[in-house]
PDB file of N, CA and C in Angstrom:
ATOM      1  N   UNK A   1     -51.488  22.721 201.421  1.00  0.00           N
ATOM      2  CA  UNK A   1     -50.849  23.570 202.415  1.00  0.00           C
ATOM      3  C   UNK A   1     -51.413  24.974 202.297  1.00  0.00           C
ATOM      4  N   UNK A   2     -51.868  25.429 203.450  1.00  0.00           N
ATOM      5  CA  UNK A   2     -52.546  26.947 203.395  1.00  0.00           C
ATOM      6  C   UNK A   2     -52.539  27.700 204.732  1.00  0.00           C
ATOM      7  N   UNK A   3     -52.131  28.310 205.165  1.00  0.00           N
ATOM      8  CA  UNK A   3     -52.696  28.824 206.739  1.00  0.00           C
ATOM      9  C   UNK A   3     -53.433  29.982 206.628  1.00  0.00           C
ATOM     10  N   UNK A   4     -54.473  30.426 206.871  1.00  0.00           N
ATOM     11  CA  UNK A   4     -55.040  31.161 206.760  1.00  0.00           C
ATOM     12  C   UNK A   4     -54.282  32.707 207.965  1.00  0.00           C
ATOM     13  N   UNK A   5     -54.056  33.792 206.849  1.00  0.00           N
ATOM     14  CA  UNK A   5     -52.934  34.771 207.018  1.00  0.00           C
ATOM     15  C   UNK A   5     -54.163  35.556 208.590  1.00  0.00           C
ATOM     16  N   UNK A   6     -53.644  36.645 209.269  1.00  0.00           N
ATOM     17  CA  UNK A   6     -54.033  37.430 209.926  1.00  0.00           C
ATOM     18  C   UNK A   6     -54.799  38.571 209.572  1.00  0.00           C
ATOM     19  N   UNK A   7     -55.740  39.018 210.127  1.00  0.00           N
ATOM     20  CA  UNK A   7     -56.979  40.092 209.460  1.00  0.00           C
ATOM     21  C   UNK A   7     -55.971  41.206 209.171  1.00  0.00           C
ATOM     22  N   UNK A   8     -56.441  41.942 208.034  1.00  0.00           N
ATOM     23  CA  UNK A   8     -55.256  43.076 207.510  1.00  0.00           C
ATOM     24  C   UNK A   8     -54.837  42.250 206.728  1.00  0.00           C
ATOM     25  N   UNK A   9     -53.947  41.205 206.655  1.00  0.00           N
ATOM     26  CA  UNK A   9     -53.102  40.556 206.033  1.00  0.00           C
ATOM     27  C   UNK A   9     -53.403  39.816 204.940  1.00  0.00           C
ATOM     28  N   UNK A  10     -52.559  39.098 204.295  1.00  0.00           N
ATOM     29  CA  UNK A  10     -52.458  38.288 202.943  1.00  0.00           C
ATOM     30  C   UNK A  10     -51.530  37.007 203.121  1.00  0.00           C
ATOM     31  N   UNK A  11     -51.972  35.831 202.685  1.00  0.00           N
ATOM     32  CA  UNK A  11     -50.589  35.287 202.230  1.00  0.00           C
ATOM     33  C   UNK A  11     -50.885  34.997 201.064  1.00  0.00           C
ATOM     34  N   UNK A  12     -49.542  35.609 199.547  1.00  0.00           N
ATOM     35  CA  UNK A  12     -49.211  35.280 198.410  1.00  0.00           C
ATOM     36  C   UNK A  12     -48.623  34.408 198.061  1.00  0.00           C
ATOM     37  N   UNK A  13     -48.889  33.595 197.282  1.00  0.00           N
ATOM     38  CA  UNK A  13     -48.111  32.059 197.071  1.00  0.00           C
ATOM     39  C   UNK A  13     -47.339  32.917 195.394  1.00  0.00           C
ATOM     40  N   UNK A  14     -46.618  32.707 195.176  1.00  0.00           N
ATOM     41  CA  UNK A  14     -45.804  33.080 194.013  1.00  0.00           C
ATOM     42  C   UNK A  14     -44.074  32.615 193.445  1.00  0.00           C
ATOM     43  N   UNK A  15     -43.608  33.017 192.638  1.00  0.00           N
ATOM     44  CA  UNK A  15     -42.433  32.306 191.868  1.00  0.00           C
ATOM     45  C   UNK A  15     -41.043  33.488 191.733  1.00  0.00           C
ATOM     46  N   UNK A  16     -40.081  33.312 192.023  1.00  0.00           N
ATOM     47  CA  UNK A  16     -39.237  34.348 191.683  1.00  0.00           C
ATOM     48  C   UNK A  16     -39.359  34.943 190.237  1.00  0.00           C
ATOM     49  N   UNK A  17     -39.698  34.379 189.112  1.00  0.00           N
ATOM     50  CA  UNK A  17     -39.616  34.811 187.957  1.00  0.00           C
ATOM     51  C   UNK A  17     -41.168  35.375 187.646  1.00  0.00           C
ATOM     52  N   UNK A  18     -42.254  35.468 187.919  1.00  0.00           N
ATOM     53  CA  UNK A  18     -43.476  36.233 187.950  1.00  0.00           C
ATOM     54  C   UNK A  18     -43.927  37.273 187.962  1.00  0.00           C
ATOM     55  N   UNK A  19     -43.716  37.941 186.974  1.00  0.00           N
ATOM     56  CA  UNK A  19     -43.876  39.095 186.986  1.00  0.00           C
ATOM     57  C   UNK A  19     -45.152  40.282 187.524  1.00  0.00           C
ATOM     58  N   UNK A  20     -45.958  39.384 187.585  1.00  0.00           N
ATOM     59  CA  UNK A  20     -47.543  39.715 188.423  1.00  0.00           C
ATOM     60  C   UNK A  20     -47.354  39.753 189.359  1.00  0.00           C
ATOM     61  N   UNK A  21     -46.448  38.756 189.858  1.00  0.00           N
ATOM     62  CA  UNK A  21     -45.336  38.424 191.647  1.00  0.00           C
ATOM     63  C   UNK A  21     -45.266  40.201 192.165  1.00  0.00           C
ATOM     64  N   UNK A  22     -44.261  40.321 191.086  1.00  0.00           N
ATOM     65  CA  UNK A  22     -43.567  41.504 191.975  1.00  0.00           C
ATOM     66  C   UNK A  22     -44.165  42.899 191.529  1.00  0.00           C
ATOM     67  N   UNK A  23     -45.137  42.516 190.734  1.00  0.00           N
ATOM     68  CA  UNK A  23     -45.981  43.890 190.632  1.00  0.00           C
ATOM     69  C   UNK A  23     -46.808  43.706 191.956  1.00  0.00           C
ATOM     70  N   UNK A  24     -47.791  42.637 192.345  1.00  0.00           N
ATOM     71  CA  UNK A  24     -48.292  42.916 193.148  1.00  0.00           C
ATOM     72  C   UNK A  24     -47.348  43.157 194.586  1.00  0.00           C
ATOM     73  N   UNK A  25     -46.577  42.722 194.917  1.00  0.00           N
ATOM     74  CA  UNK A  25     -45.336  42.750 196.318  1.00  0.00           C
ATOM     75  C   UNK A  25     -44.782  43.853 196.213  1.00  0.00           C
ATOM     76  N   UNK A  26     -45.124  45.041 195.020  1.00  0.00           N
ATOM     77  CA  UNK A  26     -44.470  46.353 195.251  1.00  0.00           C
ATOM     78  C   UNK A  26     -45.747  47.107 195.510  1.00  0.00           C
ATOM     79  N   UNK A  27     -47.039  46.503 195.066  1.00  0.00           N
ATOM     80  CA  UNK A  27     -48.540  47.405 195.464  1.00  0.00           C
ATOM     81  C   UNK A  27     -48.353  47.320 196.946  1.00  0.00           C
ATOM     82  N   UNK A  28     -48.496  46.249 197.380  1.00  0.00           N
ATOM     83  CA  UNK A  28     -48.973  45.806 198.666  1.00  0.00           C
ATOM     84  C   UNK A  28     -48.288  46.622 199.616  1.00  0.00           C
ATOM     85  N   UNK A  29     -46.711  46.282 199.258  1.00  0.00           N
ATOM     86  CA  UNK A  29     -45.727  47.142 200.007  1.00  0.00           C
ATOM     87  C   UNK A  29     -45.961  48.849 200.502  1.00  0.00           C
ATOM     88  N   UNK A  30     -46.301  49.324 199.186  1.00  0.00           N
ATOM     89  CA  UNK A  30     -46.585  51.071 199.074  1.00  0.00           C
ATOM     90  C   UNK A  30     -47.741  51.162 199.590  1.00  0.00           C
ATOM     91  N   UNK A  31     -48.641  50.096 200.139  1.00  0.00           N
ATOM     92  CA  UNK A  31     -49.801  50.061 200.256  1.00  0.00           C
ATOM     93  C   UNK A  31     -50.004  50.260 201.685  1.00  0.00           C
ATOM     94  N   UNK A  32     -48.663  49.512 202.610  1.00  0.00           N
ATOM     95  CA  UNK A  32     -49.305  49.140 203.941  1.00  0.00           C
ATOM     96  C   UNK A  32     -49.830  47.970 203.992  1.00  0.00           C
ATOM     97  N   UNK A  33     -50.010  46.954 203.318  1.00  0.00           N
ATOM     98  CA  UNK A  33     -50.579  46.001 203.718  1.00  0.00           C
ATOM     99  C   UNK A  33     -50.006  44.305 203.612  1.00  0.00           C
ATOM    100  N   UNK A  34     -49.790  44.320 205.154  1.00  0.00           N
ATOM    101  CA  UNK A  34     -49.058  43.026 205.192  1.00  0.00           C
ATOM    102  C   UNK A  34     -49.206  41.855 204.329  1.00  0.00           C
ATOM    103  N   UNK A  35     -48.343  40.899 204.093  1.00  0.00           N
ATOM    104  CA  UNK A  35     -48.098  40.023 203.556  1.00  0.00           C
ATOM    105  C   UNK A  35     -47.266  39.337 203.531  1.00  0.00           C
ATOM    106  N   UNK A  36     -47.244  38.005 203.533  1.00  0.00           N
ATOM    107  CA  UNK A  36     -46.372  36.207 203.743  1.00  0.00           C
ATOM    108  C   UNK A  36     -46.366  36.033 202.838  1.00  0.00           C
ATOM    109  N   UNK A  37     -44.625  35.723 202.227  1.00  0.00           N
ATOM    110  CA  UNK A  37     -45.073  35.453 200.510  1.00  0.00           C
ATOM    111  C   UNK A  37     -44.532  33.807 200.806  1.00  0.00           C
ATOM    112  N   UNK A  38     -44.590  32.687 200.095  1.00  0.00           N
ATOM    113  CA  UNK A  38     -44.398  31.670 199.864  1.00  0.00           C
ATOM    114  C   UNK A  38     -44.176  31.013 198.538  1.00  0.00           C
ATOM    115  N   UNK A  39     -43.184  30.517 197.885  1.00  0.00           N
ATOM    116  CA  UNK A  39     -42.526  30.898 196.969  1.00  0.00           C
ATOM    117  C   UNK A  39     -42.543  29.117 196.636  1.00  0.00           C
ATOM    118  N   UNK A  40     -43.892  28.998 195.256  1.00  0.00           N
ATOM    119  CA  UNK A  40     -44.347  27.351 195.135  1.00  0.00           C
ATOM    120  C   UNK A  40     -42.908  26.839 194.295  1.00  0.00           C
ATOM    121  N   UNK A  41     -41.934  27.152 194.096  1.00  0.00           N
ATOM    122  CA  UNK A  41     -41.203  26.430 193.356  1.00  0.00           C
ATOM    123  C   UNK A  41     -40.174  25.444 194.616  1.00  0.00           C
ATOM    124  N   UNK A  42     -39.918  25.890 195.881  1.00  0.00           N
ATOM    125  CA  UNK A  42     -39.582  25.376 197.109  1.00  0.00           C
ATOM    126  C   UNK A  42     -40.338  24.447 197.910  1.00  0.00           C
ATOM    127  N   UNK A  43     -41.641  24.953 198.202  1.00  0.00           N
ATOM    128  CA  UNK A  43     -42.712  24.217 199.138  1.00  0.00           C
ATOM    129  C   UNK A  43     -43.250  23.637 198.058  1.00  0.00           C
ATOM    130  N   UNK A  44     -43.259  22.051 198.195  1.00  0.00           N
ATOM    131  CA  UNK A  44     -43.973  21.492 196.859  1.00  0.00           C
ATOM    132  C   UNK A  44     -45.424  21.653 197.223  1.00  0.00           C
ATOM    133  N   UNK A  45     -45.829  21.698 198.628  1.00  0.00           N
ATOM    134  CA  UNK A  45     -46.905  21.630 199.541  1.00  0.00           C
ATOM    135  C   UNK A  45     -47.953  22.846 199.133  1.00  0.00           C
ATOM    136  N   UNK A  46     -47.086  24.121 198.875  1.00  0.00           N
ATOM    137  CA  UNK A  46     -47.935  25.462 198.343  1.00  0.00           C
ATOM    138  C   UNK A  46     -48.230  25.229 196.882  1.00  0.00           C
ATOM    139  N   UNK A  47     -47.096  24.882 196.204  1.00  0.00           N
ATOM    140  CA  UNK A  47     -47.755  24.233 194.661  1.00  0.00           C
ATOM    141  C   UNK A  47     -49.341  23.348 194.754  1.00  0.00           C
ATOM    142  N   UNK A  48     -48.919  22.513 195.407  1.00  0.00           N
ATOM    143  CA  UNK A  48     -50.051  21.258 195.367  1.00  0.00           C
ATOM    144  C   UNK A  48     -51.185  22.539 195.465  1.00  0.00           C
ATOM    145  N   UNK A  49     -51.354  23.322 196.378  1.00  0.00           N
ATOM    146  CA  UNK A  49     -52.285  24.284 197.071  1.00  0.00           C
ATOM    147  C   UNK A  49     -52.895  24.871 195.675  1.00  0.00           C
ATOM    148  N   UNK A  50     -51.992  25.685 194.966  1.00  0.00           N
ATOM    149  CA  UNK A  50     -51.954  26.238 194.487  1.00  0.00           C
ATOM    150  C   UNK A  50     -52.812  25.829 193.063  1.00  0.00           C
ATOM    151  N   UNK A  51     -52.724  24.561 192.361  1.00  0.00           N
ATOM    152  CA  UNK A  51     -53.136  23.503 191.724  1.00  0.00           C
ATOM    153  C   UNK A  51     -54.002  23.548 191.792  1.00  0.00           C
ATOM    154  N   UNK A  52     -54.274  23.301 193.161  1.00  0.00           N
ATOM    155  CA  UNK A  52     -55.906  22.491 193.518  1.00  0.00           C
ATOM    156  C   UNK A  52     -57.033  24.043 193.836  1.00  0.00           C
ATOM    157  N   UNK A  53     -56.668  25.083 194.213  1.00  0.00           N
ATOM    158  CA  UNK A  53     -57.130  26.113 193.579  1.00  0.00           C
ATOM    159  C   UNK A  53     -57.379  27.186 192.461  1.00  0.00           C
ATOM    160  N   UNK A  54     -56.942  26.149 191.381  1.00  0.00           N
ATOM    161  CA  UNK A  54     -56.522  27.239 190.179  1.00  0.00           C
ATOM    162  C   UNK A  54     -56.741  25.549 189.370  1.00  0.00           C
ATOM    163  N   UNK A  55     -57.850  24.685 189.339  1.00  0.00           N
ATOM    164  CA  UNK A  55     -58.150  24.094 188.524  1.00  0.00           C
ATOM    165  C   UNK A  55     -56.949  23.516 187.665  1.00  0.00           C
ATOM    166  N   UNK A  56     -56.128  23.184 189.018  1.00  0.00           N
ATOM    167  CA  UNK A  56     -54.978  22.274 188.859  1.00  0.00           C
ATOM    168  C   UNK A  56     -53.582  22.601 187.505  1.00  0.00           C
ATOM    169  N   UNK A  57     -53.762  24.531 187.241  1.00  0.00           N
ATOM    170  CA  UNK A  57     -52.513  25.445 187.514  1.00  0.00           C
ATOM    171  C   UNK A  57     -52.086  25.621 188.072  1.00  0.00           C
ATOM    172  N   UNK A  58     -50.612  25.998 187.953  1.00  0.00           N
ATOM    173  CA  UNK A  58     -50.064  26.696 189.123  1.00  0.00           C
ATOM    174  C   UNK A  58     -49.968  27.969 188.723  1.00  0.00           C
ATOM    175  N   UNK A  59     -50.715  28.467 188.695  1.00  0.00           N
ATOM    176  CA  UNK A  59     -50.935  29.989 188.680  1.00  0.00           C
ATOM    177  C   UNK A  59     -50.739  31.074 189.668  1.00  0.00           C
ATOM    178  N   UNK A  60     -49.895  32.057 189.404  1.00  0.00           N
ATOM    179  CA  UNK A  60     -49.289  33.009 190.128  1.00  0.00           C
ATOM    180  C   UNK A  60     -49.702  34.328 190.351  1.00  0.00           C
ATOM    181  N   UNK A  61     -49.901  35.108 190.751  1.00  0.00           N
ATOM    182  CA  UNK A  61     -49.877  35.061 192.317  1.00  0.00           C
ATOM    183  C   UNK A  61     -51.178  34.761 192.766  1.00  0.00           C
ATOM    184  N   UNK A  62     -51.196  33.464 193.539  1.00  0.00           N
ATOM    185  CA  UNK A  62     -52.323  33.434 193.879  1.00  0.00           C
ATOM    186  C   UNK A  62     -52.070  34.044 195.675  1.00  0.00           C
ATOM    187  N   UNK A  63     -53.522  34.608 195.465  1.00  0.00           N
ATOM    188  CA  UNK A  63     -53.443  35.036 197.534  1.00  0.00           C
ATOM    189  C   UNK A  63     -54.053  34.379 198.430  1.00  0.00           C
ATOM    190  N   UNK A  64     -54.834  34.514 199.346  1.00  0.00           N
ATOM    191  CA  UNK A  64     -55.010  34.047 200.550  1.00  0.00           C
ATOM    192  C   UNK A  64     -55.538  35.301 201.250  1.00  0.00           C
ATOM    193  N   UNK A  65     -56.889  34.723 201.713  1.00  0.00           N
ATOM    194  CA  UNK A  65     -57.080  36.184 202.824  1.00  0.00           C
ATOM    195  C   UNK A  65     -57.668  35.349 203.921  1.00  0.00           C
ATOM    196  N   UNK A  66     -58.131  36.729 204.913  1.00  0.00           N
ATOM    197  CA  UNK A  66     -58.009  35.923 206.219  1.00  0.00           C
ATOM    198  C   UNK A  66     -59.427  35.150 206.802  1.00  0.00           C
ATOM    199  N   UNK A  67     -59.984  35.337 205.592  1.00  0.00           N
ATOM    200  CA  UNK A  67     -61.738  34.579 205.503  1.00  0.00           C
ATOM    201  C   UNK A  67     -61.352  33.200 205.002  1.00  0.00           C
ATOM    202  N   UNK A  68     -59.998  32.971 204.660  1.00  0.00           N
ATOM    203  CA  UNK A  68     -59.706  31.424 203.956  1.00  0.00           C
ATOM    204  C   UNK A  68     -59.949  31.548 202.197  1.00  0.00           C
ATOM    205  N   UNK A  69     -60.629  32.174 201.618  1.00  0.00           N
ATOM    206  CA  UNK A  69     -61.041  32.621 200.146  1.00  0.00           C
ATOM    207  C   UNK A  69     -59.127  32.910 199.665  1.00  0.00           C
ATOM    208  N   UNK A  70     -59.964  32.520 198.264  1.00  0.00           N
ATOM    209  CA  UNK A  70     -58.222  32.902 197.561  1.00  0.00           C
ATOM    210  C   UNK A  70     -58.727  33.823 196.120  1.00  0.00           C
ATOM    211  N   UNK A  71     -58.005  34.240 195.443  1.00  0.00           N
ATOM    212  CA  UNK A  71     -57.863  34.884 194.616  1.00  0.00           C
ATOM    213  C   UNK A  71     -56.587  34.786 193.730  1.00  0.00           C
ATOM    214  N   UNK A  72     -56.644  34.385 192.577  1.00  0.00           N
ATOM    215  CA  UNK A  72     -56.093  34.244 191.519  1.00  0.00           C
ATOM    216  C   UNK A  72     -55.499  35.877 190.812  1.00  0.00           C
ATOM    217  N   UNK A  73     -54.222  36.250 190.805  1.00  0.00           N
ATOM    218  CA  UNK A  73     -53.683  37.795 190.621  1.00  0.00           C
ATOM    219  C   UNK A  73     -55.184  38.532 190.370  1.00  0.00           C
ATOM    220  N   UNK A  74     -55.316  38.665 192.012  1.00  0.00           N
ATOM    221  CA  UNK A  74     -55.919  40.059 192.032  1.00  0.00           C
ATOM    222  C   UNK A  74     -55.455  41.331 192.155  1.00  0.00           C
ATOM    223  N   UNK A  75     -55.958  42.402 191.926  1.00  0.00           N
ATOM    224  CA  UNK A  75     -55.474  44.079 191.541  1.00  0.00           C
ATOM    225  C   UNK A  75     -55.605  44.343 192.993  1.00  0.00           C
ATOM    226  N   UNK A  76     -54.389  44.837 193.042  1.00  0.00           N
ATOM    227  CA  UNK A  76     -54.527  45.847 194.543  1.00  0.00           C
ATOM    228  C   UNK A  76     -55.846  46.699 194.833  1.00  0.00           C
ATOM    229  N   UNK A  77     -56.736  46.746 194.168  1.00  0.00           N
ATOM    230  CA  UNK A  77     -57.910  47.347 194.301  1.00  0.00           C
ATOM    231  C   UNK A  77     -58.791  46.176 194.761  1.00  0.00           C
ATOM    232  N   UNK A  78     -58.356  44.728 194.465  1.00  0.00           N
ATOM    233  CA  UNK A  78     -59.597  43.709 194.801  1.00  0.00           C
ATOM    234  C   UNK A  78     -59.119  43.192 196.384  1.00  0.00           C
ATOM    235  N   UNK A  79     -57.316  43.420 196.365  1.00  0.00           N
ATOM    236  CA  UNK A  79     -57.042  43.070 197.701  1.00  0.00           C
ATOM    237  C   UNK A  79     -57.631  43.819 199.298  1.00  0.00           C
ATOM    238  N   UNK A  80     -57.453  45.340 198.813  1.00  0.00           N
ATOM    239  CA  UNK A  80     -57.833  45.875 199.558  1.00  0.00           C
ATOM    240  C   UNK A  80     -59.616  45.876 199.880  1.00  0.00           C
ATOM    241  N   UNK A  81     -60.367  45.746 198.898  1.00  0.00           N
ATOM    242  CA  UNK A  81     -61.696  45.594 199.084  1.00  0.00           C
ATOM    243  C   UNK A  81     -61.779  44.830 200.559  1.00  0.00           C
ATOM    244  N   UNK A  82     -60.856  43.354 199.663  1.00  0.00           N
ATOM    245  CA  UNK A  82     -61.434  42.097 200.393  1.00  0.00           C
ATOM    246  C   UNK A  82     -60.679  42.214 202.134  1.00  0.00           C
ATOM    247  N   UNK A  83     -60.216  43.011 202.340  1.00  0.00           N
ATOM    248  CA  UNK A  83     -59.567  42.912 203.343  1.00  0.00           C
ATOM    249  C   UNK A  83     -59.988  44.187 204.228  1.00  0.00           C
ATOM    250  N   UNK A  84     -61.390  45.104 203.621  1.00  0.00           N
ATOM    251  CA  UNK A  84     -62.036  46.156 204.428  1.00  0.00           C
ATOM    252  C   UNK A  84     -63.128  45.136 205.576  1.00  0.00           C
ATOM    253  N   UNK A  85     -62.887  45.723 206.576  1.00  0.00           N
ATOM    254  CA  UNK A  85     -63.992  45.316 207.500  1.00  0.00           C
ATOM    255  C   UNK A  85     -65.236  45.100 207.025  1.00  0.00           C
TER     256      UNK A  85
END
């Protein structure tokens, strides 16, 4: 399960208890820069995703940008790169 998010945008797959979670969802926020969070402990469908991009972890926060590419907790410095024109 993946939809590829809107240019500008992100979608974060992540866990209520993650603490990388909500560091990055307070960057992004102060940042301006949109984001869909999806929360793998609900959607078993974003887990599976999540797995199968992270060499079958479920590793948190993983993102989503709007080229389809993902990233494994990247730094608000790698999000924004990837999301410059």
């Amino acid at each position: 399960m993946t939809t590829t998010p809107e240019a500008g945008s992100v979608l974060m797959y992540s866990t209520t208890w993650c603490g990388y979670c909500h560091r990055l969802k307070g960057q992004l926020t102060r940042s301006g820069i949109a984001f869909t969070e999806v929360n793998i402990e609900e959607v078993p469908e974003a887990a599976a995703y999540v797995e199968q991009v992270n060499g079958g972890n479920r590793t948190v926060p993983t993102v989503v940008f709007p080229d389809g590419t993902a990233a494994t907790n990247p730094s608000l410095a790698e999000v924004t790169a990837r999301l410059a024109p």
